[in-house]
Protein backbone atom coordinates (compact mmCIF):
# COMPACT_ATOMS: atom_id res chain seq x y z
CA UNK A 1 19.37 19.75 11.55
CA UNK A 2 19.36 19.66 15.55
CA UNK A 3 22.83 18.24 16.77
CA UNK A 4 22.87 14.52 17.10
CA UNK A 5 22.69 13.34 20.87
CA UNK A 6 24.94 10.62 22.32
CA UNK A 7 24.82 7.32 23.84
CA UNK A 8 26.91 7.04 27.53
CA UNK A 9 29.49 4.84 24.78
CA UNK A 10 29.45 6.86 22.01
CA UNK A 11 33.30 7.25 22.53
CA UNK A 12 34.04 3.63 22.83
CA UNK A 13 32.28 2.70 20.21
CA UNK A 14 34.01 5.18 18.41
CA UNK A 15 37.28 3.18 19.92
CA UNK A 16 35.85 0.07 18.57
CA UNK A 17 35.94 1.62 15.15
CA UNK A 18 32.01 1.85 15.15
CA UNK A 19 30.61 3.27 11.65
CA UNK A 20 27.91 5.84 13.57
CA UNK A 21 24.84 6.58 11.91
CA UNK A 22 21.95 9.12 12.65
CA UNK A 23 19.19 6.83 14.72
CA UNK A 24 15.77 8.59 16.63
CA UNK A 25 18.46 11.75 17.27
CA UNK A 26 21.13 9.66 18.48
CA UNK A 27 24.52 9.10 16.66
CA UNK A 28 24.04 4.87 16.94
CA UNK A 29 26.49 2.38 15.49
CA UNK A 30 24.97 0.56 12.86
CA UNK A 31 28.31 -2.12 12.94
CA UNK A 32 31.58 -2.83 14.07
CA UNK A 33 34.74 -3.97 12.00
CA UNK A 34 32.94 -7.52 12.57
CA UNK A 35 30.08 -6.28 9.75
CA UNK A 36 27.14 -7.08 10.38
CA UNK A 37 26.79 -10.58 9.11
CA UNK A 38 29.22 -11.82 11.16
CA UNK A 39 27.90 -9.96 14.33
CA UNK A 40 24.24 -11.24 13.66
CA UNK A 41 26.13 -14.69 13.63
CA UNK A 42 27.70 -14.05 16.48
CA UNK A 43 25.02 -13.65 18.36
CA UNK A 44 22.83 -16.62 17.67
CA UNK A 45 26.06 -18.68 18.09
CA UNK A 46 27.86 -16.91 21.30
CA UNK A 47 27.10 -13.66 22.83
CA UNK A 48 26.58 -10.15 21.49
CA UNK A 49 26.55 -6.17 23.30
CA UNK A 50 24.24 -3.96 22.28
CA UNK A 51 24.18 -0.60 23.35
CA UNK A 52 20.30 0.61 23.63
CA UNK A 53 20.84 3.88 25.46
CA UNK A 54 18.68 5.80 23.36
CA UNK A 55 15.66 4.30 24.69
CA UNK A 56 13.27 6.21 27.18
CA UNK A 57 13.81 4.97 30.46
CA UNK A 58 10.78 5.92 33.03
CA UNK A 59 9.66 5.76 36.59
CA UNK A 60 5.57 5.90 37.30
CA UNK A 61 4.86 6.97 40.81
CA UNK A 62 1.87 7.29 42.40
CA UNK A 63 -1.22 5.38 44.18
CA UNK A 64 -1.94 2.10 42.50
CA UNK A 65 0.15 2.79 39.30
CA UNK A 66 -0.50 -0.43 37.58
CA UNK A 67 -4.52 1.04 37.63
CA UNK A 68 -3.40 4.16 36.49
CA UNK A 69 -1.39 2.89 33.84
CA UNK A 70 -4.05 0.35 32.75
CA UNK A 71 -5.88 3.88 31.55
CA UNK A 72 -3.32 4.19 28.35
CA UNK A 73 -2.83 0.69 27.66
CA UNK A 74 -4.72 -3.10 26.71
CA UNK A 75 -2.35 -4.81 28.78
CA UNK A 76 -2.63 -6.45 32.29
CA UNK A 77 -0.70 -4.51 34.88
CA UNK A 78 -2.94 -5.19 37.99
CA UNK A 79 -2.24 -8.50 37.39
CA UNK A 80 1.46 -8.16 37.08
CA UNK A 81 3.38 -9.64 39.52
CA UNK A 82 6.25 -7.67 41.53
CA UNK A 83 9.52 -8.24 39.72
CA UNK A 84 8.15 -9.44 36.57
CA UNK A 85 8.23 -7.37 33.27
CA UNK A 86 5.16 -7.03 30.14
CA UNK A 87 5.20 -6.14 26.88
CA UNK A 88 2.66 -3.16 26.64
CA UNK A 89 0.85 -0.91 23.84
CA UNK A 90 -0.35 2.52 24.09
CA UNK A 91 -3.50 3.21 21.92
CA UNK A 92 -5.00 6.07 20.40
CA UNK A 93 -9.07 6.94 20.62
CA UNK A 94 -9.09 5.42 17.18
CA UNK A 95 -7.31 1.81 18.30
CA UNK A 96 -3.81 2.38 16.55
CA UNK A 97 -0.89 2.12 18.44
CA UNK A 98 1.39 4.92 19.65
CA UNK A 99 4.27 3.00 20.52
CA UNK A 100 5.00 -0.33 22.62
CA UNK A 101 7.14 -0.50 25.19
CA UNK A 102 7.83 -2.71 27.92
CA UNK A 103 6.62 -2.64 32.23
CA UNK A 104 7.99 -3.56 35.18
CA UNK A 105 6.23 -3.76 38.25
CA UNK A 106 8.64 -2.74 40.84
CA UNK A 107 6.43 -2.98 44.12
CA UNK A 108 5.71 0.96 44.84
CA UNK A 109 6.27 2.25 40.85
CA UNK A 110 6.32 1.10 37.39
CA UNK A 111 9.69 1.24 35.36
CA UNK A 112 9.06 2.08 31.97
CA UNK A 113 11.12 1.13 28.27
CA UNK A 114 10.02 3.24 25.58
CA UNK A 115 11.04 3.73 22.63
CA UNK A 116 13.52 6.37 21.61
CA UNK A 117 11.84 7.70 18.46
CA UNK A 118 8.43 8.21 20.22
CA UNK A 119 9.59 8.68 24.15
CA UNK A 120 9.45 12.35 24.07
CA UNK A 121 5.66 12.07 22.99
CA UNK A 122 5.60 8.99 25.06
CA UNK A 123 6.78 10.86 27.99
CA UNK A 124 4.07 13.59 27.00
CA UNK A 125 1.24 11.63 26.84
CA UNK A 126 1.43 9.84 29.95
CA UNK A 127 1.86 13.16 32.25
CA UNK A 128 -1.39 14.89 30.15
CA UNK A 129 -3.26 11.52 30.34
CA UNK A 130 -2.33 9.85 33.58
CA UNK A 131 -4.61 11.59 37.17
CA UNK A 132 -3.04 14.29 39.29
CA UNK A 133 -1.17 12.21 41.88
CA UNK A 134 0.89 10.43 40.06
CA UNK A 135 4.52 11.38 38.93
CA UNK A 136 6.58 10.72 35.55
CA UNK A 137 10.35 10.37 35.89
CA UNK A 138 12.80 10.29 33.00
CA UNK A 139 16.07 8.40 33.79
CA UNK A 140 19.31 9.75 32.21
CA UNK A 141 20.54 6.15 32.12
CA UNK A 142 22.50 3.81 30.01
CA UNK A 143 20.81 0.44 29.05
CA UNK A 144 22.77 -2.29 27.82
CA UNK A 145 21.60 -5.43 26.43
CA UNK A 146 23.60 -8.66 26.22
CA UNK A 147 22.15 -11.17 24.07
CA UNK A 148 22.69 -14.82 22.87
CA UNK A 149 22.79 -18.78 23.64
CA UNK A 150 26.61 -17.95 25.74
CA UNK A 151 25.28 -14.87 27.81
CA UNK A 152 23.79 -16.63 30.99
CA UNK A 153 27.66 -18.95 30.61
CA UNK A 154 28.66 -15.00 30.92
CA UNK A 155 26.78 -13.61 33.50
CA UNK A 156 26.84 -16.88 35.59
CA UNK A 157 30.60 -15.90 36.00
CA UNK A 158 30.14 -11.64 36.30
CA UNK A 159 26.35 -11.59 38.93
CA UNK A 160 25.13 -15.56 38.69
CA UNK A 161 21.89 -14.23 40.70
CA UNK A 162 20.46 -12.54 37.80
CA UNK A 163 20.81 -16.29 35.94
CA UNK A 164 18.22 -17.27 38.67
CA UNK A 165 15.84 -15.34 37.12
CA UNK A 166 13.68 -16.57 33.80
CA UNK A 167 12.83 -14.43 30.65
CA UNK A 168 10.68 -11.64 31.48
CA UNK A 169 11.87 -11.58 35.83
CA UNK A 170 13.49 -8.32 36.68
CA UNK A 171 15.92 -7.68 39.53
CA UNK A 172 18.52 -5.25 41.53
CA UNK A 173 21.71 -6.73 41.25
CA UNK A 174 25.15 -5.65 41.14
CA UNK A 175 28.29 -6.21 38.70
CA UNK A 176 31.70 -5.31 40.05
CA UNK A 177 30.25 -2.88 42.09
CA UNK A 178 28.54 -1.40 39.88
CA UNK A 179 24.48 -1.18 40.66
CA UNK A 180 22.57 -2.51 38.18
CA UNK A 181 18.96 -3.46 36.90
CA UNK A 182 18.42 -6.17 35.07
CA UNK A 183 15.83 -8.04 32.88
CA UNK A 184 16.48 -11.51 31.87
CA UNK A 185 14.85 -10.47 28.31
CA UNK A 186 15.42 -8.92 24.88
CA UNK A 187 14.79 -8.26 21.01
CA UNK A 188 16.83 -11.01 19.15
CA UNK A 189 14.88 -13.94 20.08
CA UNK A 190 17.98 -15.59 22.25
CA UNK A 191 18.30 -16.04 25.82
CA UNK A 192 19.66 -12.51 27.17
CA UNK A 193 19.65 -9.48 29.36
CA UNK A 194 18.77 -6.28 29.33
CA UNK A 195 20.77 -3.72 32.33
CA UNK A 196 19.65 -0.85 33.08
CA UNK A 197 23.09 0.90 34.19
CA UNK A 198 23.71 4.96 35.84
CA UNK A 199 25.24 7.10 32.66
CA UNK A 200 28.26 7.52 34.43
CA UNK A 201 29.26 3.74 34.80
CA UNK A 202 27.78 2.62 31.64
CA UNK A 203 30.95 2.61 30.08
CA UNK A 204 32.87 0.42 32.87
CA UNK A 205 30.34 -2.00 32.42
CA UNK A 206 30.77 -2.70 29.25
CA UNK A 207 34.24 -2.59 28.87
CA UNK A 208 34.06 -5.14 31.69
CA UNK A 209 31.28 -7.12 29.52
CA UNK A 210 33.41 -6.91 26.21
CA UNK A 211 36.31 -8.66 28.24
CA UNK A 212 34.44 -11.84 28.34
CA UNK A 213 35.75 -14.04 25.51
CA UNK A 214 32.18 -15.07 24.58
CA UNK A 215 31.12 -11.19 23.81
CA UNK A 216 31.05 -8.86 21.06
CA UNK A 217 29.60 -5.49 20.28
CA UNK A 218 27.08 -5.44 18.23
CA UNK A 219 25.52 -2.78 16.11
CA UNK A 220 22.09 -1.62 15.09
CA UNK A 221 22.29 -3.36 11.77
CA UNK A 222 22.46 -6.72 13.10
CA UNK A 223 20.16 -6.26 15.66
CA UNK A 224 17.32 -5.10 13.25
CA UNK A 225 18.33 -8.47 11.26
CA UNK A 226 17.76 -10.67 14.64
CA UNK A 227 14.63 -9.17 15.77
CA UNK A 228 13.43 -9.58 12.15
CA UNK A 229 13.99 -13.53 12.33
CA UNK A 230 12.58 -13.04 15.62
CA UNK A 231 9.01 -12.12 13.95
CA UNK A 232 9.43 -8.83 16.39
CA UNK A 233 7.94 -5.72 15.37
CA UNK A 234 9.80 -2.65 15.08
CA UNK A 235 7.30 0.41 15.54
CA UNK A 236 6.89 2.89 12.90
CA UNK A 237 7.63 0.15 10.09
CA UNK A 238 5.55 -3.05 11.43
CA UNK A 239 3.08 -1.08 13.67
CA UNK A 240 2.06 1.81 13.75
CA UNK A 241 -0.82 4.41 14.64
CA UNK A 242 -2.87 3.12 11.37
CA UNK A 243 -2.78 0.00 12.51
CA UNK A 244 -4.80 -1.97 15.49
CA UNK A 245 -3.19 -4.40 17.76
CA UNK A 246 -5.59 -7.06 16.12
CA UNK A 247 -4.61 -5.95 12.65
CA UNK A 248 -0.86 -6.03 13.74
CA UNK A 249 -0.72 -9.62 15.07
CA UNK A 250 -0.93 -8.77 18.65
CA UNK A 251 -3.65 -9.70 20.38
CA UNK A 252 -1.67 -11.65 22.97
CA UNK A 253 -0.64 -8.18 24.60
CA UNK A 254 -4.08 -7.59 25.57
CA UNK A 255 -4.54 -9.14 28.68
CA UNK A 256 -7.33 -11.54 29.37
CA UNK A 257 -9.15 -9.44 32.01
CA UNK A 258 -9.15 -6.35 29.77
CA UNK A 259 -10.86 -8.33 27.02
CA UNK A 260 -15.01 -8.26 26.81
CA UNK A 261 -15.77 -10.68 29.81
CA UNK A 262 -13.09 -10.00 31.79
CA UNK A 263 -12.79 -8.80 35.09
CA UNK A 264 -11.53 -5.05 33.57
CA UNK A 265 -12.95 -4.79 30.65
CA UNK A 266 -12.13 -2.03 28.12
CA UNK A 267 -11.00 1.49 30.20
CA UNK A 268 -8.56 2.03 27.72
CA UNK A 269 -8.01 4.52 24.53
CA UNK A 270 -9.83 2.74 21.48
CA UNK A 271 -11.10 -0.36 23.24
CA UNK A 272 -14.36 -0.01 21.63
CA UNK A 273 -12.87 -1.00 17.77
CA UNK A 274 -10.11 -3.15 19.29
CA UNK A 275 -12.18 -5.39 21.60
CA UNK A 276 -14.73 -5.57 18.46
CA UNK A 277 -11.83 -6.58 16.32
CA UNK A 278 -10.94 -9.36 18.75
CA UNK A 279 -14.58 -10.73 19.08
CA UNK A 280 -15.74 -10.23 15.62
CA UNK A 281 -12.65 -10.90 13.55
CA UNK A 282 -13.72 -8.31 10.64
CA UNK A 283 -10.78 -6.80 10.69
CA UNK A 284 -9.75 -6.51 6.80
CA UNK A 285 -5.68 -7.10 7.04
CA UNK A 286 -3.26 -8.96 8.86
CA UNK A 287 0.63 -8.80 10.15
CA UNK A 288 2.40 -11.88 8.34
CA UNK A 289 5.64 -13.32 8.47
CA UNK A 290 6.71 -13.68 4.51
CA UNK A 291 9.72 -16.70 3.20
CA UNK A 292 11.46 -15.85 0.22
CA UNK A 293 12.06 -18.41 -2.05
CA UNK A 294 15.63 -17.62 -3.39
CA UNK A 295 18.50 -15.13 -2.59
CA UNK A 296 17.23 -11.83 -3.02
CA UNK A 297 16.20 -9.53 -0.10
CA UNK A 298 12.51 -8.29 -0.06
CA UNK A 299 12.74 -4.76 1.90
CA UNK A 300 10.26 -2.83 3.14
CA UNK A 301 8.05 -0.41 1.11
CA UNK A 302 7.87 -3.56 -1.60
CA UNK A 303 4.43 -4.40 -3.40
CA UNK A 304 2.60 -7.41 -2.15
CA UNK A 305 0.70 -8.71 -5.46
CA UNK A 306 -1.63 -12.36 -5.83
CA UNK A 307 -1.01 -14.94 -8.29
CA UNK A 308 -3.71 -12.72 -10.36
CA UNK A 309 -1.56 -8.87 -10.44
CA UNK A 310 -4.15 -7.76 -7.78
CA UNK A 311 -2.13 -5.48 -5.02
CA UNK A 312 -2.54 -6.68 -1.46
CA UNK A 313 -0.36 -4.70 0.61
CA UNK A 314 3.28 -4.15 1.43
CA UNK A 315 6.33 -5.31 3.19
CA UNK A 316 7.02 -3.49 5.96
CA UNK A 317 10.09 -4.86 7.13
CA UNK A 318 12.57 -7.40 4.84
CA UNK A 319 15.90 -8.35 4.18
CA UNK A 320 18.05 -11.79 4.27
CA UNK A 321 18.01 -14.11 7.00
CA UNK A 322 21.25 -15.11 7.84
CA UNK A 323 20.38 -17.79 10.19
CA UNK A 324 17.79 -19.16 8.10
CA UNK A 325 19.40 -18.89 5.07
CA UNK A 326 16.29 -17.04 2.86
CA UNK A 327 15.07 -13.78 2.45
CA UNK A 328 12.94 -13.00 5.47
CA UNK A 329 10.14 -10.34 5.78
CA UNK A 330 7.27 -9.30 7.46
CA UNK A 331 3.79 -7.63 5.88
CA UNK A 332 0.18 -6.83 5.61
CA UNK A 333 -2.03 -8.93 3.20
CA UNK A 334 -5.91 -9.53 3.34
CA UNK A 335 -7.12 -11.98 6.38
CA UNK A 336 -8.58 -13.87 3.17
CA UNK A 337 -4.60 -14.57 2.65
CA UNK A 338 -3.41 -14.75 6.01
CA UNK A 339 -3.11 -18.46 6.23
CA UNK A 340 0.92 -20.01 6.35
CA UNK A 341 1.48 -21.75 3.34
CA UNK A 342 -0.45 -19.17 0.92
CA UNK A 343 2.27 -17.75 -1.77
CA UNK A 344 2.07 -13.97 -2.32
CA UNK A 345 4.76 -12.08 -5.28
CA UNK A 346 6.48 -9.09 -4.34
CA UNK A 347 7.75 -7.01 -7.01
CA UNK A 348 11.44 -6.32 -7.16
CA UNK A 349 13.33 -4.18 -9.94
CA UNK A 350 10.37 -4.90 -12.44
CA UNK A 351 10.31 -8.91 -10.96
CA UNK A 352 7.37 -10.70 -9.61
CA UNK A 353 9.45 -12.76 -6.72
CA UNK A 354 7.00 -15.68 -5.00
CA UNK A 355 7.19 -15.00 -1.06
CA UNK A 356 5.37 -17.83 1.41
CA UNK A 357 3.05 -16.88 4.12
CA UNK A 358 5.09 -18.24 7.08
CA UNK A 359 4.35 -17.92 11.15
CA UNK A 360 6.48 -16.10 12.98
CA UNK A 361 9.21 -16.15 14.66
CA UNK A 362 11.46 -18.15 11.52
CA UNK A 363 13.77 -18.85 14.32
CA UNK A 364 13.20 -21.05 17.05
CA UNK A 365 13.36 -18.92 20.50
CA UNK A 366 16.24 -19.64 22.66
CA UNK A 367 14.45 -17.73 25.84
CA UNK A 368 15.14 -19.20 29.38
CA UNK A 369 11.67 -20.06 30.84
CA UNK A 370 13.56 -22.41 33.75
CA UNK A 371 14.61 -26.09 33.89
């Protein structure tokens, strides 16, 4: 066993009286004295602090890094405006997915969110894959995310520029001094931000954040519980590299002009299967959200069965919904199946349990797209 890294707050949330767990190398708190319950309910009702330091944070430099980048990934970066932020996949030659991660184009260079699992091979793959001229700089800094309906009451009062922006802007900004970047985004399905703080100040800042009556730290337990009523996918579970973007639900994130007709088609690791995927539709399974019909939580690695005992895949992410008040999952079944409203059994502890094929997100989005 390597020795666990730390977060910039691993010794407040020690303070806090944090149960740490092992997370992607990291010691992570998975709650707070709240539990997690309560903190998941605290954050669709006020405002919650996560601490997401474990993350890869990158800067691209180089010529035309949006082009460059476009070489790894289905998305549209050309197209990106400065100060705006995408959701982005890296593919393999064979069309599965390597990890997602989020861009921002920042005028002169891309800033990069990876995840912390993968962002050592993340990190990897772009300087083997990416031309010579163009440079790949890991940040040693702490990344914050503030999240719920009460955070822009909350940041109106602590930098009310950054409550200019709508989801997905990014910006410079600063909090009591402090220099900070911020993305009015995040993976709970509320209205939040996401700040992007140097390691040595991360701590200030969010003592300075927890003093705001509305906010409470929140741990990794009840963020995995939001982002699952969210209908986001957490890689390595929901998507991974055996699965397409087209197989996992996400053919939104590739962009328009990288699509067969577009004005950049293909260019990009596995494009041939994925853009035949998205035109022909013969892909054989399908990301679904999944309702449970009483109390019992369906978790992942459970069965997926038809009304007839035949297997059709698995969960591969469940639990209860406290917000909605059901058990909650998401999973793979046939595209025969794929359709909301068609019931599918999971087995669990020797029980066939029926489970409705739902659309995602099973909680209505509270993101700030402007007045």
């Amino acid at each position: 066993m390597s020795e666990m890294k730390h977060t910039p707050l691993y010794a407040l949330h020690v303070e806090l009286g944090a149960k740490m767990v092992p997370f992607a190398g990291y010691e992570m708190p998975v709650q707070f004295p709240l539990g997690v319950k309560k903190e998941h309910e605290h954050t669709r009702g006020a405002s919650g602090l996560f601490d997401v330091s474990h993350m890869g944070q990158v800067l691209l430099h180089g010529p035309n890094p949006a082009e460059a980048l476009e070489t790894l990934v289905p998305a549209d970066l050309v197209g990106l405006p400065a100060g705006m932020q995408r959701y982005a996949l890296f593919t393999s030659e064979e069309g599965g997915i390597l990890d997602d991660l989020m861009v921002v184009n920042n005028g002169d260079h891309l800033y990069l969110v990876v995840n912390a699992a993968c962002k050592s091979e993340d990190i990897a793959h772009l300087r083997q894959h990416l031309p010579e001229g163009y440079a790949v700089e890991e940040l040693d800094r702490g990344l914050l995310a503030l999240q719920g309906p009460k955070t822009a009451e909350v940041m109106a009062r602590l930098c009310p520029e950054a409550c200019e922006m709508v989801f997905m802007q990014h910006g410079h900004f600063e909090i009591d001094g402090i220099p900070v970047w911020i993305s009015r985004s995040g993976y709970t399905g509320e209205d939040g931000f996401e700040i992007s703080v140097p390691a040595d100040q991360s701590e200030a800042l969010a003592r300075r954040l927890l003093a705001e009556p509305e906010v409470e730290a929140i741990g990794l337990g009840a963020r995995d519980s939001l982002r699952l009523e969210a209908g986001l996918c957490l890689y390595g579970h929901d998507i991974d590299t055996g699965t397409t973007p087209v197989e996992g639900g996400l053919i939104w994130a590739i962009g328009k002009p990288r699509r067969n007709g577009g004005e950049r088609p293909g260019g990009f690791p596995g494009a041939d299967r994925i853009l035949h995927q998205v035109e022909a539709k013969d892909h054989a399974r399908k990301r679904v959200g999944l309702l449970g019909e009483g109390r019992a939580p369906v978790r992942e690695g459970t069965e997926l069965f038809d009304a007839e005992g035949n297997a059709l895949g698995r969960v591969t992410s469940g639990g209860f919904g406290p917000t909605v008040g059901k058990p909650v999952a998401m999973g793979y079944v046939p595209v025969a199946l794929a359709e909301p409203g068609t019931t599918v059994y999971a087995e669990v502890r020797g029980k066939r349990l029926s489970m409705v094929v739902t659309k995602t997100p099973f909680v209505t989005p509270g993101y700030y797209r402007g007045k």
